[in-house]
PDB file of N, CA and C in Angstrom:
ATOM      1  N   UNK A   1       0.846  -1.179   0.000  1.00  0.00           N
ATOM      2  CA  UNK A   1       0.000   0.000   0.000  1.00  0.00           C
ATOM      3  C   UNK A   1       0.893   1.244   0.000  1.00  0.00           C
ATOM      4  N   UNK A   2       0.631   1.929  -1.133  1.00  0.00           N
ATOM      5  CA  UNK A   2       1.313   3.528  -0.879  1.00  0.00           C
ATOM      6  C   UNK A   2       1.300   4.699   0.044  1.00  0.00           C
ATOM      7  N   UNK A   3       2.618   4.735   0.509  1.00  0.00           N
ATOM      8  CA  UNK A   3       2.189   5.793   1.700  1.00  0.00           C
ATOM      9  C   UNK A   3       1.579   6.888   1.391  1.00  0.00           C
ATOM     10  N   UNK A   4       1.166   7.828   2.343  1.00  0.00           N
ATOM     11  CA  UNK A   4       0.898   9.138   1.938  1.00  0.00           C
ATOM     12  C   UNK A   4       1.914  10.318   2.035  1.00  0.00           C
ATOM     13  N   UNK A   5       3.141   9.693   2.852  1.00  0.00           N
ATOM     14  CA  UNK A   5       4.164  10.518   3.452  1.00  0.00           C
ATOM     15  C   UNK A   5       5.185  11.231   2.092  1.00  0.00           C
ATOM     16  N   UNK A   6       5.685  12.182   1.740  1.00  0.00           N
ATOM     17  CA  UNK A   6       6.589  12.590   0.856  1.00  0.00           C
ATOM     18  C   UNK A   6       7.899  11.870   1.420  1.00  0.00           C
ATOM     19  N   UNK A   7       8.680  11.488   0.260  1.00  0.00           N
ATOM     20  CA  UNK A   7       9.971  11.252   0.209  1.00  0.00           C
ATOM     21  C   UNK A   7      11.247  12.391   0.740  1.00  0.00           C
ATOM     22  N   UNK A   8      10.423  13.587   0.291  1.00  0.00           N
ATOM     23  CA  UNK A   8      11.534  15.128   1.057  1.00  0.00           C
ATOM     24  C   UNK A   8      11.310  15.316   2.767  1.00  0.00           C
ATOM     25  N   UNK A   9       9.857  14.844   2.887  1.00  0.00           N
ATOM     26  CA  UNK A   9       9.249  14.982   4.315  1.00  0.00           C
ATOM     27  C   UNK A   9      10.230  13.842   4.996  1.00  0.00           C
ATOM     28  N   UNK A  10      10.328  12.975   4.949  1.00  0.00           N
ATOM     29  CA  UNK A  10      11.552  11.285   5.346  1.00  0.00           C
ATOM     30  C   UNK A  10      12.375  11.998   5.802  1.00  0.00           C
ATOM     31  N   UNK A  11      12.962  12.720   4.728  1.00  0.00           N
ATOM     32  CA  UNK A  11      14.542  13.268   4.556  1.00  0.00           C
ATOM     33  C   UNK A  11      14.702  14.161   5.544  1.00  0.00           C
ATOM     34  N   UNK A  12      13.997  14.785   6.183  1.00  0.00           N
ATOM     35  CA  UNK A  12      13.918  15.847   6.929  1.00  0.00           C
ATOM     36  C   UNK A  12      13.644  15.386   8.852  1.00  0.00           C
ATOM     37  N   UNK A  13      13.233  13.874   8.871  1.00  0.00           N
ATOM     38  CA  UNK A  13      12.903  13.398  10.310  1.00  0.00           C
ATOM     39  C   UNK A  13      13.997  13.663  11.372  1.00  0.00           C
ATOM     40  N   UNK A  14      15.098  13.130  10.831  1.00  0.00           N
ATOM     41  CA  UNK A  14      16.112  13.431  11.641  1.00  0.00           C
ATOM     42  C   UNK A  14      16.161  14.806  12.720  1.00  0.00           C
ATOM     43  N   UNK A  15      15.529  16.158  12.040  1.00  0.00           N
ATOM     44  CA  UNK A  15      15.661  17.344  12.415  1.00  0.00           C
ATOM     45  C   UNK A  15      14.860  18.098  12.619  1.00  0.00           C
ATOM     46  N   UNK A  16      13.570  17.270  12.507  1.00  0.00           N
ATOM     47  CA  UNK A  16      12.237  17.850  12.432  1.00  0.00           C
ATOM     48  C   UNK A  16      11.969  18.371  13.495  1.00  0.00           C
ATOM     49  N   UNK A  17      11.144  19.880  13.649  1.00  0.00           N
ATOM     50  CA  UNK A  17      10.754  21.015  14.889  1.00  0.00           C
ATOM     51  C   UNK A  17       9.182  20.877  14.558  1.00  0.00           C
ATOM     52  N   UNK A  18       9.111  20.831  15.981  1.00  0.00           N
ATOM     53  CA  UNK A  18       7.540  20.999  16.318  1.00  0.00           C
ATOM     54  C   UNK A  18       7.042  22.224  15.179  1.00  0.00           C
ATOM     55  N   UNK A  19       7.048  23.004  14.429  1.00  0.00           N
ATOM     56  CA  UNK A  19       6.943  23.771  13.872  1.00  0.00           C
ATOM     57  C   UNK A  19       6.374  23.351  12.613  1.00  0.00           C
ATOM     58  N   UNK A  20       7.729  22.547  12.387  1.00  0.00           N
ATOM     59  CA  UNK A  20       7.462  21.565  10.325  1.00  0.00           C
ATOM     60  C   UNK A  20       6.567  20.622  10.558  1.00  0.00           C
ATOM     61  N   UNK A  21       6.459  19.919  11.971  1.00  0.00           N
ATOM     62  CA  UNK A  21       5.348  18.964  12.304  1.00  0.00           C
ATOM     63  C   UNK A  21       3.968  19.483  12.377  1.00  0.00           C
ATOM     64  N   UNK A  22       4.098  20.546  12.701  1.00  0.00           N
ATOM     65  CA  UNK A  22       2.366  21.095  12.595  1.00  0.00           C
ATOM     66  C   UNK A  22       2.064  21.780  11.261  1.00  0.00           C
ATOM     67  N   UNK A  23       2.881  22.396  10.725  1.00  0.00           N
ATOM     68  CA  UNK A  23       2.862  22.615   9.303  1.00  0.00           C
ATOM     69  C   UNK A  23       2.061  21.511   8.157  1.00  0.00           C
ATOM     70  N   UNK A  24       2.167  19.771   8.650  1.00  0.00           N
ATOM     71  CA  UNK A  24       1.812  19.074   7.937  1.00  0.00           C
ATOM     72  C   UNK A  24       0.641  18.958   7.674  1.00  0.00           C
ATOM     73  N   UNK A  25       0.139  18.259   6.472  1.00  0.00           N
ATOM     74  CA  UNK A  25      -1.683  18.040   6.744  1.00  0.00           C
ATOM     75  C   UNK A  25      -2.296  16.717   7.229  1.00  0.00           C
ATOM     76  N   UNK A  26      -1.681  16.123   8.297  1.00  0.00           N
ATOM     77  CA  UNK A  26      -1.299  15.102   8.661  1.00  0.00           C
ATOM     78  C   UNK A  26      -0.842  14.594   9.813  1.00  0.00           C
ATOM     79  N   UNK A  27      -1.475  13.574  10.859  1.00  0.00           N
ATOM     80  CA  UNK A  27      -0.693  13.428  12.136  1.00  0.00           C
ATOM     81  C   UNK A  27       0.617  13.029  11.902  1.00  0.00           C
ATOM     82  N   UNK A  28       1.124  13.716  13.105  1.00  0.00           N
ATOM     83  CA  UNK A  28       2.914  13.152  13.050  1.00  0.00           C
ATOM     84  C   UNK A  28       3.121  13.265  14.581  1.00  0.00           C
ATOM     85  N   UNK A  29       3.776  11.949  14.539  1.00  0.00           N
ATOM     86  CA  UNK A  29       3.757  11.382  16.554  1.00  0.00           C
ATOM     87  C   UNK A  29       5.220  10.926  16.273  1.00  0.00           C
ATOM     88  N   UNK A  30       5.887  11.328  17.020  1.00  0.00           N
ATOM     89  CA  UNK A  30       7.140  10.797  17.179  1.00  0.00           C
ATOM     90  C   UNK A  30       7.300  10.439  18.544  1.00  0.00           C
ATOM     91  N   UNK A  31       7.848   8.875  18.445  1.00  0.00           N
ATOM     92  CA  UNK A  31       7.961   7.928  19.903  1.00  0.00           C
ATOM     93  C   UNK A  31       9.095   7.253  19.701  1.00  0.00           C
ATOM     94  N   UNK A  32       9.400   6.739  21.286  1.00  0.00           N
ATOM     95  CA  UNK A  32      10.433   6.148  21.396  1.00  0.00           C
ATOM     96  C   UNK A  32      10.134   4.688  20.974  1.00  0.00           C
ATOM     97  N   UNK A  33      11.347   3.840  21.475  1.00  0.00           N
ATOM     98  CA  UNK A  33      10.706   2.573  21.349  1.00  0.00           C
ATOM     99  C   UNK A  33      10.000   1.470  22.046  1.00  0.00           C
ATOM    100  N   UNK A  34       9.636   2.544  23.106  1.00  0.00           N
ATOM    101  CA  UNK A  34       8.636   1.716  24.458  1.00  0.00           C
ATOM    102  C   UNK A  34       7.287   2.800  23.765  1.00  0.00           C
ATOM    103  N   UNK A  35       7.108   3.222  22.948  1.00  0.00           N
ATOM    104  CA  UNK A  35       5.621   3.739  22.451  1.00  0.00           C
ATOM    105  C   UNK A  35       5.356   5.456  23.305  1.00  0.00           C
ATOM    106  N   UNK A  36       6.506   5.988  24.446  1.00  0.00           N
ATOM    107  CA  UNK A  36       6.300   7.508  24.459  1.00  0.00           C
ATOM    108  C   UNK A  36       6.435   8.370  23.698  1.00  0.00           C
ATOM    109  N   UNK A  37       5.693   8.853  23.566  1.00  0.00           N
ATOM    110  CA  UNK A  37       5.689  10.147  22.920  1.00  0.00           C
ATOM    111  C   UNK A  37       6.682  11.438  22.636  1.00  0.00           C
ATOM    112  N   UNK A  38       7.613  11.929  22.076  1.00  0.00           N
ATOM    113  CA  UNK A  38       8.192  12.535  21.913  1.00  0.00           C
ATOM    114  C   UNK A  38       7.742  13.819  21.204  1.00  0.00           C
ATOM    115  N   UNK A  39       7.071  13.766  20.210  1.00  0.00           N
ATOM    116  CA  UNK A  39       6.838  15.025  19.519  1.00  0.00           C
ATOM    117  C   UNK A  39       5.145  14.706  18.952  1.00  0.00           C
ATOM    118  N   UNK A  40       4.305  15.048  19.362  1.00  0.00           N
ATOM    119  CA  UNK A  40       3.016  15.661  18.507  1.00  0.00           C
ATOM    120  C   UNK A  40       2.444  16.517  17.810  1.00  0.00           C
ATOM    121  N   UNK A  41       2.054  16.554  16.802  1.00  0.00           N
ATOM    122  CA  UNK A  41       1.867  17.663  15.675  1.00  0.00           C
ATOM    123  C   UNK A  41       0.185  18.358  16.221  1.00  0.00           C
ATOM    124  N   UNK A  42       0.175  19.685  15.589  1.00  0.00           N
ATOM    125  CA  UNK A  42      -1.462  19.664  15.924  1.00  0.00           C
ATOM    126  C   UNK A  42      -2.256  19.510  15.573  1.00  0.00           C
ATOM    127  N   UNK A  43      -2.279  18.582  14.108  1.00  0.00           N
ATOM    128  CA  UNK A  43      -3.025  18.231  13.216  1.00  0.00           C
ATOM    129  C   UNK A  43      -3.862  17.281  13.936  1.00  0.00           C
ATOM    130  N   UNK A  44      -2.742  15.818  14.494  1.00  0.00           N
ATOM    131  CA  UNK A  44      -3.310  14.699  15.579  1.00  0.00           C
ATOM    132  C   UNK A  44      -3.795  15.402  16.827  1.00  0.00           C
ATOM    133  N   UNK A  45      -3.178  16.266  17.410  1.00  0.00           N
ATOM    134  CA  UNK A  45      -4.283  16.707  18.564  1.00  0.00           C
ATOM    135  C   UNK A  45      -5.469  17.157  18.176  1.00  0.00           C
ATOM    136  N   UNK A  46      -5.571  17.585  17.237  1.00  0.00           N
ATOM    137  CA  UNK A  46      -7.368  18.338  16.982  1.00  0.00           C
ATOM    138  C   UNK A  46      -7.698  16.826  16.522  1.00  0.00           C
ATOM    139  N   UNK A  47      -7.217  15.981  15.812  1.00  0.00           N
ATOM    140  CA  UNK A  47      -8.021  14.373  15.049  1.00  0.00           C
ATOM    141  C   UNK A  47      -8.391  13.975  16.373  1.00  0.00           C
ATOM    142  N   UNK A  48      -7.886  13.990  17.538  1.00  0.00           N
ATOM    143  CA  UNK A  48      -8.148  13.000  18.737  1.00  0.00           C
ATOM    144  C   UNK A  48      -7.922  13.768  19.594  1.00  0.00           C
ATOM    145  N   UNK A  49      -8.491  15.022  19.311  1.00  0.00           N
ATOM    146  CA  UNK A  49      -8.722  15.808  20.827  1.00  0.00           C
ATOM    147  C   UNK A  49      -7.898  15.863  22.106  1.00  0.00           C
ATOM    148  N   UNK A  50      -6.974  15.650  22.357  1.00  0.00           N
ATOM    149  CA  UNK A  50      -5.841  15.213  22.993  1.00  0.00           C
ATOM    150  C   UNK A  50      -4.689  17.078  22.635  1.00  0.00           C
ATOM    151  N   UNK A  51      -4.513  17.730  24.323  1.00  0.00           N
ATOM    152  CA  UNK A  51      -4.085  18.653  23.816  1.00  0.00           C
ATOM    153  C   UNK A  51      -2.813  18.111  23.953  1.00  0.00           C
ATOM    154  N   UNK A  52      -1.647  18.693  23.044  1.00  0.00           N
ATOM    155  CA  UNK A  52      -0.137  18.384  22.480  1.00  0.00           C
ATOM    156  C   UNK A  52       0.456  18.244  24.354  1.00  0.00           C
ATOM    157  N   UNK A  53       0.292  19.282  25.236  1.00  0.00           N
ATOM    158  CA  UNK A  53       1.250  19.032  26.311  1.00  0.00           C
ATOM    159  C   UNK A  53       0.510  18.109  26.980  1.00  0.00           C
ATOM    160  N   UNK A  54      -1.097  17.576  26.942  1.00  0.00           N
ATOM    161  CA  UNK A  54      -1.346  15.901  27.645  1.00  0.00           C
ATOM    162  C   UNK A  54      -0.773  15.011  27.050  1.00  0.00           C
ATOM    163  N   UNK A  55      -0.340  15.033  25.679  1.00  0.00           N
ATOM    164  CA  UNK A  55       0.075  13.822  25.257  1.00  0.00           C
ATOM    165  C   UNK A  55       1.646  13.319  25.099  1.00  0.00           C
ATOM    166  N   UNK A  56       2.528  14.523  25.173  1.00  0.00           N
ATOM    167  CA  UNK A  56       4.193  14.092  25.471  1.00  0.00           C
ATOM    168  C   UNK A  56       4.466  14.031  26.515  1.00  0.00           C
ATOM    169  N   UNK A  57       5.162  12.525  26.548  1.00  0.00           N
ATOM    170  CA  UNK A  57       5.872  12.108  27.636  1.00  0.00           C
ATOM    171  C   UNK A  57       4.790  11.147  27.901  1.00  0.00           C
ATOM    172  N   UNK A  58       3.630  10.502  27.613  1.00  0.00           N
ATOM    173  CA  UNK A  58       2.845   9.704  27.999  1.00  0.00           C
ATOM    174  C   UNK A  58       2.762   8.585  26.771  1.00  0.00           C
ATOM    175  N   UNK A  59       2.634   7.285  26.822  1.00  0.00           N
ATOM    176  CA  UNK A  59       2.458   6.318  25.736  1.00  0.00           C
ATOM    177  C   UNK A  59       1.225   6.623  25.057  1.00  0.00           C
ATOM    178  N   UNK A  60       1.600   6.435  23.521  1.00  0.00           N
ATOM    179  CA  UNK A  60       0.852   6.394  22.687  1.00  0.00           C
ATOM    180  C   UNK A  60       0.134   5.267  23.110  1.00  0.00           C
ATOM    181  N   UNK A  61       0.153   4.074  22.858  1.00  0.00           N
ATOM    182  CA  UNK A  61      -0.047   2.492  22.506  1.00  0.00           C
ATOM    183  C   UNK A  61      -1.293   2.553  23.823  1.00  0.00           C
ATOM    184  N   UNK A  62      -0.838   2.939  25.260  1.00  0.00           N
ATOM    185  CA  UNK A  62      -1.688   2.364  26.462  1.00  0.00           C
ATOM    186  C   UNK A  62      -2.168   4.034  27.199  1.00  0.00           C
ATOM    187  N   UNK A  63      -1.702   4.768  26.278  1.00  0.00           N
ATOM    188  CA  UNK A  63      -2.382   5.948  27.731  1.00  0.00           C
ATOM    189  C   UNK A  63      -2.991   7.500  26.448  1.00  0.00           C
ATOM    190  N   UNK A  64      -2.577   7.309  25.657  1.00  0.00           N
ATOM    191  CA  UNK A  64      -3.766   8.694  24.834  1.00  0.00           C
ATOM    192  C   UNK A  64      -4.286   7.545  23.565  1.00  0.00           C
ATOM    193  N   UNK A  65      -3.355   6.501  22.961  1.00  0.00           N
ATOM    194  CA  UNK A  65      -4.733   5.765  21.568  1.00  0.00           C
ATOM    195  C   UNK A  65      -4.766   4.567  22.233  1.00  0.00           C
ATOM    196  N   UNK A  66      -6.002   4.044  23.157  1.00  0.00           N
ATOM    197  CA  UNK A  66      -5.676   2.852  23.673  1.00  0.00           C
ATOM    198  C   UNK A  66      -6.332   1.995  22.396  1.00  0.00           C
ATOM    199  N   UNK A  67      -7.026   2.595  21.917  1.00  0.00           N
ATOM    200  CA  UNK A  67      -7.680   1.413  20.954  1.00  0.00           C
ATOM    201  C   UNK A  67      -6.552   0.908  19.689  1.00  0.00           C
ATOM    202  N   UNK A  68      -4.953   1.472  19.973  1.00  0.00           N
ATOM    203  CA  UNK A  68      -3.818   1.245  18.660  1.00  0.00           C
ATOM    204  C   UNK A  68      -3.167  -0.386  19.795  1.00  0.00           C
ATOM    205  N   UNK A  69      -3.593  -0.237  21.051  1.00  0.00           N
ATOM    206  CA  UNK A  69      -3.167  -1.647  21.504  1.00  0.00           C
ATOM    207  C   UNK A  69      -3.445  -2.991  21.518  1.00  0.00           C
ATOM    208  N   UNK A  70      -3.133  -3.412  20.462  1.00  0.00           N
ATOM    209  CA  UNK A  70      -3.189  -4.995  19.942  1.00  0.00           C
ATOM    210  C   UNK A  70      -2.632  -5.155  18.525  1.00  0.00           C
ATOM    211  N   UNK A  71      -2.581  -6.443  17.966  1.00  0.00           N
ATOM    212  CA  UNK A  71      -1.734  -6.872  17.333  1.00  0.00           C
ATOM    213  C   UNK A  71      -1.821  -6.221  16.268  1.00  0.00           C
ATOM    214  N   UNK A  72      -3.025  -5.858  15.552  1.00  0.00           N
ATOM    215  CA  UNK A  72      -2.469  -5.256  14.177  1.00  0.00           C
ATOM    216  C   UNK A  72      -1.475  -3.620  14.288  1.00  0.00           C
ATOM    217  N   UNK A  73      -1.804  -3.075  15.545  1.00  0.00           N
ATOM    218  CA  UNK A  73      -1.191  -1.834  14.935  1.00  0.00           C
ATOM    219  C   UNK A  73      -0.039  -1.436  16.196  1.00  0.00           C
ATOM    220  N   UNK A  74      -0.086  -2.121  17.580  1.00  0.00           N
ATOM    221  CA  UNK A  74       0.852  -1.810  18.292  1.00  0.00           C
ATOM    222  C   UNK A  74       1.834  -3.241  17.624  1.00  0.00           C
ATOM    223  N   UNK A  75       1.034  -4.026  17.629  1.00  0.00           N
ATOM    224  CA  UNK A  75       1.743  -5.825  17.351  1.00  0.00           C
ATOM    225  C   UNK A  75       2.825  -5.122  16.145  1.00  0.00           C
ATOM    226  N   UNK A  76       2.477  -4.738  14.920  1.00  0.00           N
ATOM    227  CA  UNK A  76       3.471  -4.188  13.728  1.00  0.00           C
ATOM    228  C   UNK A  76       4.897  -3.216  14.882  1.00  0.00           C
ATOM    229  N   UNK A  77       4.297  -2.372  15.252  1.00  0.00           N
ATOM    230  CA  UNK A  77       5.280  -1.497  16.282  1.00  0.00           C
ATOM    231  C   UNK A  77       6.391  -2.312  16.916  1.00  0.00           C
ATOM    232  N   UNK A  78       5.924  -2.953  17.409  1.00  0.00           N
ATOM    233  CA  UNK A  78       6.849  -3.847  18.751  1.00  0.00           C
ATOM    234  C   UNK A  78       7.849  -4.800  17.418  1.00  0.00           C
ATOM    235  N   UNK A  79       7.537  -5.365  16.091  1.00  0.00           N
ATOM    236  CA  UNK A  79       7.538  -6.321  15.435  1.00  0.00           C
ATOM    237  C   UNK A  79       8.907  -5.474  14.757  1.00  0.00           C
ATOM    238  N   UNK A  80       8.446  -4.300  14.389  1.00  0.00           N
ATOM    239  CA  UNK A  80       9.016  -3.545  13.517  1.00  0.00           C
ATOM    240  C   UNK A  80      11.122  -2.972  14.994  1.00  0.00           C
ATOM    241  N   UNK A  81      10.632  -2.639  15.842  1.00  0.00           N
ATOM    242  CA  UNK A  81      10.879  -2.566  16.843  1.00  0.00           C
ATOM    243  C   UNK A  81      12.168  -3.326  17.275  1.00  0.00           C
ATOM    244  N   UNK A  82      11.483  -4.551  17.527  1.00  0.00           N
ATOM    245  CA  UNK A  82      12.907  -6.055  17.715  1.00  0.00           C
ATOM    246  C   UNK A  82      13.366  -5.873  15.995  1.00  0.00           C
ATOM    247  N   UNK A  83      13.143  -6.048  15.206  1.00  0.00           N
ATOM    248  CA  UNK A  83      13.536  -5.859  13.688  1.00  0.00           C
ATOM    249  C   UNK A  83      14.551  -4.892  13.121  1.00  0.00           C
ATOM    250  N   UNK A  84      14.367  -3.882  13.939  1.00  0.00           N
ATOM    251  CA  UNK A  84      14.472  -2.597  13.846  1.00  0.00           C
ATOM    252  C   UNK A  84      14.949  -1.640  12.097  1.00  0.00           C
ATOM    253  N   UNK A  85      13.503  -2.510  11.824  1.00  0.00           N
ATOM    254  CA  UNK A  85      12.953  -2.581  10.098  1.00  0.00           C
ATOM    255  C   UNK A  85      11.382  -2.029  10.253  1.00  0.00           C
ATOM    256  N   UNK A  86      11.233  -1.061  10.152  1.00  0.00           N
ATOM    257  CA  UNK A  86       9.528  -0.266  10.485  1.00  0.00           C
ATOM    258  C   UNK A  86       9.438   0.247   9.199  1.00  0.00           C
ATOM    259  N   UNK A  87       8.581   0.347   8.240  1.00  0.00           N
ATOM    260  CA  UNK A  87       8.019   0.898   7.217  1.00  0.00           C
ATOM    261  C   UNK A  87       6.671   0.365   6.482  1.00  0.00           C
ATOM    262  N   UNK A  88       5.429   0.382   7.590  1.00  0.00           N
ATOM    263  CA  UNK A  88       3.727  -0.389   7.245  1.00  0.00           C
ATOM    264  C   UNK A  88       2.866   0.914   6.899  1.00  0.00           C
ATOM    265  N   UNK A  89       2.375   0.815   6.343  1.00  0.00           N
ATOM    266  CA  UNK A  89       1.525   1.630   6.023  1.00  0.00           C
ATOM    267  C   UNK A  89      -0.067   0.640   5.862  1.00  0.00           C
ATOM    268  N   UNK A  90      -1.311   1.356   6.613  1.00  0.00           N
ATOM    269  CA  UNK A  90      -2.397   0.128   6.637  1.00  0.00           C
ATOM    270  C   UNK A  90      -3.584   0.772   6.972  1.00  0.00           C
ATOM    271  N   UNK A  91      -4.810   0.790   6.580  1.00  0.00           N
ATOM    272  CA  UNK A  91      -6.021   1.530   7.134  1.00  0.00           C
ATOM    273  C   UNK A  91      -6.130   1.174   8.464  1.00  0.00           C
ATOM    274  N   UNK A  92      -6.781   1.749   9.228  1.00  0.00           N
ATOM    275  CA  UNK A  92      -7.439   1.767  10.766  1.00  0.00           C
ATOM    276  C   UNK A  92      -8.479   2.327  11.237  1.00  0.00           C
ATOM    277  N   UNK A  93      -9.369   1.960  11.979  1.00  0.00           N
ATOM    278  CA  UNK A  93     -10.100   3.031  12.513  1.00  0.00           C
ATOM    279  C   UNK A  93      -9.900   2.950  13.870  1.00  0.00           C
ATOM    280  N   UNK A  94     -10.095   4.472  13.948  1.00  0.00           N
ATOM    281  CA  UNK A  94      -9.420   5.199  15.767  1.00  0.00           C
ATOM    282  C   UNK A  94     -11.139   4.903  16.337  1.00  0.00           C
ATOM    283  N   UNK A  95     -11.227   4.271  17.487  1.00  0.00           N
ATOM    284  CA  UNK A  95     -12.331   4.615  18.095  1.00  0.00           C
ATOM    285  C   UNK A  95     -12.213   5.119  19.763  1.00  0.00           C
ATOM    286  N   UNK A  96     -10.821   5.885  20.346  1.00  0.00           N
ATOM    287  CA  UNK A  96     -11.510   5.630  21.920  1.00  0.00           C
ATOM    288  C   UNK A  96     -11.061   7.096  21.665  1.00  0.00           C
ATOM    289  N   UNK A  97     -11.879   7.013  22.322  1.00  0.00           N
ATOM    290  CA  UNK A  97     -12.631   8.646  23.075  1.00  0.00           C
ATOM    291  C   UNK A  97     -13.307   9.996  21.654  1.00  0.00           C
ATOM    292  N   UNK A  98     -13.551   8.891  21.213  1.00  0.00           N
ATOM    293  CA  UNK A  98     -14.025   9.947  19.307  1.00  0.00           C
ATOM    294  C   UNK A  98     -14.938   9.043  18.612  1.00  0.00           C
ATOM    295  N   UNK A  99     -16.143   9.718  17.426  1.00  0.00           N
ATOM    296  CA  UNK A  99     -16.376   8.632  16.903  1.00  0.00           C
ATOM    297  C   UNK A  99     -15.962   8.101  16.068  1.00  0.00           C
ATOM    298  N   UNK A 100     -16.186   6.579  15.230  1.00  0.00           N
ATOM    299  CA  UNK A 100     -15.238   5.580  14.619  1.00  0.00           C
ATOM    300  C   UNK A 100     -14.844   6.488  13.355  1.00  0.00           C
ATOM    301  N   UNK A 101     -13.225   6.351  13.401  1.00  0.00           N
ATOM    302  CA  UNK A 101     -12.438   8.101  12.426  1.00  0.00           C
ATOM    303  C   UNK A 101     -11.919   6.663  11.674  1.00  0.00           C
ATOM    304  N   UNK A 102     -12.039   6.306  10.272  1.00  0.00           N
ATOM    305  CA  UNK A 102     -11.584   5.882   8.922  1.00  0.00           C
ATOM    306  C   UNK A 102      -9.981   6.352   8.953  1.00  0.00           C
ATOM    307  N   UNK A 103      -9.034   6.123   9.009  1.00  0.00           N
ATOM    308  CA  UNK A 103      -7.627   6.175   8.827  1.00  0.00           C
ATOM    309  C   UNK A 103      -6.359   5.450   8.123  1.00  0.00           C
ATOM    310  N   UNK A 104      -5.325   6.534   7.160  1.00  0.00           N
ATOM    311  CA  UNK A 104      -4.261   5.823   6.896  1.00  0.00           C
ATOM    312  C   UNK A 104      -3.500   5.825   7.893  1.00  0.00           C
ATOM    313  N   UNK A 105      -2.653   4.936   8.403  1.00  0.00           N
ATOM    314  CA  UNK A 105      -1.312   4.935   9.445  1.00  0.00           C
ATOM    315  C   UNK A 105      -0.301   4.498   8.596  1.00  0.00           C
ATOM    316  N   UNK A 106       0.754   5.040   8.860  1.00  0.00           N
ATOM    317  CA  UNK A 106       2.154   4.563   8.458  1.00  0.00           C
ATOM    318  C   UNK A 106       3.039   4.574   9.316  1.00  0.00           C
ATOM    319  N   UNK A 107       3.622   3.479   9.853  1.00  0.00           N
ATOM    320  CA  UNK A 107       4.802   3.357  10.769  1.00  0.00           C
ATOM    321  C   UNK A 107       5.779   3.489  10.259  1.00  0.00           C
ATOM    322  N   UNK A 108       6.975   4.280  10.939  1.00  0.00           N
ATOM    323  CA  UNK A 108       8.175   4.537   9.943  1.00  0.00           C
ATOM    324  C   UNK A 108       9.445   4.558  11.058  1.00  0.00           C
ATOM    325  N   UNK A 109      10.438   3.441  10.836  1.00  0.00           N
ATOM    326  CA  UNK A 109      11.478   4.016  11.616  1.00  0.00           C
ATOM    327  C   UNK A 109      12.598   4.273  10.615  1.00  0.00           C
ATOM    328  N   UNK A 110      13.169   5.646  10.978  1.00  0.00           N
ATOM    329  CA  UNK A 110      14.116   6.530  10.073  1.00  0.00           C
ATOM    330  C   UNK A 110      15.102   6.042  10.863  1.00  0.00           C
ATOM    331  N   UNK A 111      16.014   4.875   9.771  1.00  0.00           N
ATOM    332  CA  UNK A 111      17.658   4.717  10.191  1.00  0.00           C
ATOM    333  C   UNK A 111      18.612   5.705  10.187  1.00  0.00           C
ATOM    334  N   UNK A 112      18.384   6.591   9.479  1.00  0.00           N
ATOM    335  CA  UNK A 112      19.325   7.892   9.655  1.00  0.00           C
ATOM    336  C   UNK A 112      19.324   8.448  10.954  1.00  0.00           C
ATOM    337  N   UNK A 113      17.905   8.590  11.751  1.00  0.00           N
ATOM    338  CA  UNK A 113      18.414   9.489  12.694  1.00  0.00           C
ATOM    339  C   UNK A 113      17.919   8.779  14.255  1.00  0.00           C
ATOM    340  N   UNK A 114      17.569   7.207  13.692  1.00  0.00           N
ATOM    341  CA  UNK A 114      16.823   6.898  14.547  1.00  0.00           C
ATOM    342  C   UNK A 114      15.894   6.638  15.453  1.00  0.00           C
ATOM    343  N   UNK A 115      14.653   6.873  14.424  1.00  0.00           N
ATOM    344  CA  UNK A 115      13.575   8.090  15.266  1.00  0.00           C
ATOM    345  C   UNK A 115      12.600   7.153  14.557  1.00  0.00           C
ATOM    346  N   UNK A 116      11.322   7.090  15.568  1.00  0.00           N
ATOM    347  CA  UNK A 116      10.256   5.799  15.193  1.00  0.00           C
ATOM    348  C   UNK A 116       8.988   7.212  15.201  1.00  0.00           C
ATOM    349  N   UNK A 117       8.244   6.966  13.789  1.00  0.00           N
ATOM    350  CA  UNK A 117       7.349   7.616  13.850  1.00  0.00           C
ATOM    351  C   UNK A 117       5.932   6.873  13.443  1.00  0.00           C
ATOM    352  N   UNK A 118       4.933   7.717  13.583  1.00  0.00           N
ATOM    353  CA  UNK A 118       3.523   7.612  13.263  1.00  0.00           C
ATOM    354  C   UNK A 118       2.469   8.379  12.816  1.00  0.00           C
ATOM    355  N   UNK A 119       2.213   8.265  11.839  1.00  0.00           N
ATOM    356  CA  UNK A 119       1.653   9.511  10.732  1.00  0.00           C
ATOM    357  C   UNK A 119       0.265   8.968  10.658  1.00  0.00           C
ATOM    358  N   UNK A 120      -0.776   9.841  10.613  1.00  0.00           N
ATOM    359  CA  UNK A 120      -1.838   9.298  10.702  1.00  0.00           C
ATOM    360  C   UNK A 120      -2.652  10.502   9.685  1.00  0.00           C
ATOM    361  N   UNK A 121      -3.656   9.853   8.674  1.00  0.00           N
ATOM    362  CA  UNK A 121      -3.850  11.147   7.741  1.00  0.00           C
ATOM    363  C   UNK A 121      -5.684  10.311   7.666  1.00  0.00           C
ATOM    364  N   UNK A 122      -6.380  11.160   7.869  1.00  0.00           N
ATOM    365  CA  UNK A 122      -8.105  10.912   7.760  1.00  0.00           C
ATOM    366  C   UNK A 122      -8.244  10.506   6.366  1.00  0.00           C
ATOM    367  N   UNK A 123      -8.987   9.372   5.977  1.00  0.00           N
ATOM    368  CA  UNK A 123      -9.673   8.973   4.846  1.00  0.00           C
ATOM    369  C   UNK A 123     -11.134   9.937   4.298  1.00  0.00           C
TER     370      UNK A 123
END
């Protein structure tokens, strides 16, 4: 399945500012590899209501998207993770705490700079 992400946008993870992340038209979650949160865009806080300073520093997977915990979409994470080979892209729908939101996700871990992300763009 084709991502939605640009190839110049990739190129740029390494160095990316909360700034170019909200700029996007598109969630962009950057986490570690236990699923915290590092950087949120405000595109995903308005998709899931979740303001940007509740959601860094808290897990994606078990404490702001609990419904991303189980095998298809945390299971790829953790998979991608021990592998440390991440690049899925896959429909989803978000359902906790919103109603059922139609979604592309793309998991991406950037070997250049090391950095595990999650892009999430409304169908």
């Amino acid at each position: 399945m084709a991502s939605f992400i640009e190839p110049t946008f990739i190129n740029k993870l390494g160095s990316l500012s909360q700034n170019e992340a909200d700029a996007q038209p598109f969630g962009v979650v950057k986490v570690d590899q236990m699923g915290k949160i590092l950087l949120y865009n405000q595109f995903e806080s308005k998709l899931a209501n979740v303001p940007i300073d509740t959601a860094v520093g808290r897990n994606f997977f078990t404490e702001i998207a609990i419904c991303t915990n189980n095998k298809l979409f945390y299971g790829k994470f953790k998979e991608g993770m021990e592998k440390k080979e991440l690049d899925s892209t896959f429909s989803y729908v978000f359902t906790y705490k919103m109603k059922p939101t139609n979604v592309m996700i793309h998991l991406y871990l950037d070997k250049a700079s090391n950095t595990n992300w999650i892009f999430v763009k409304p169908k």
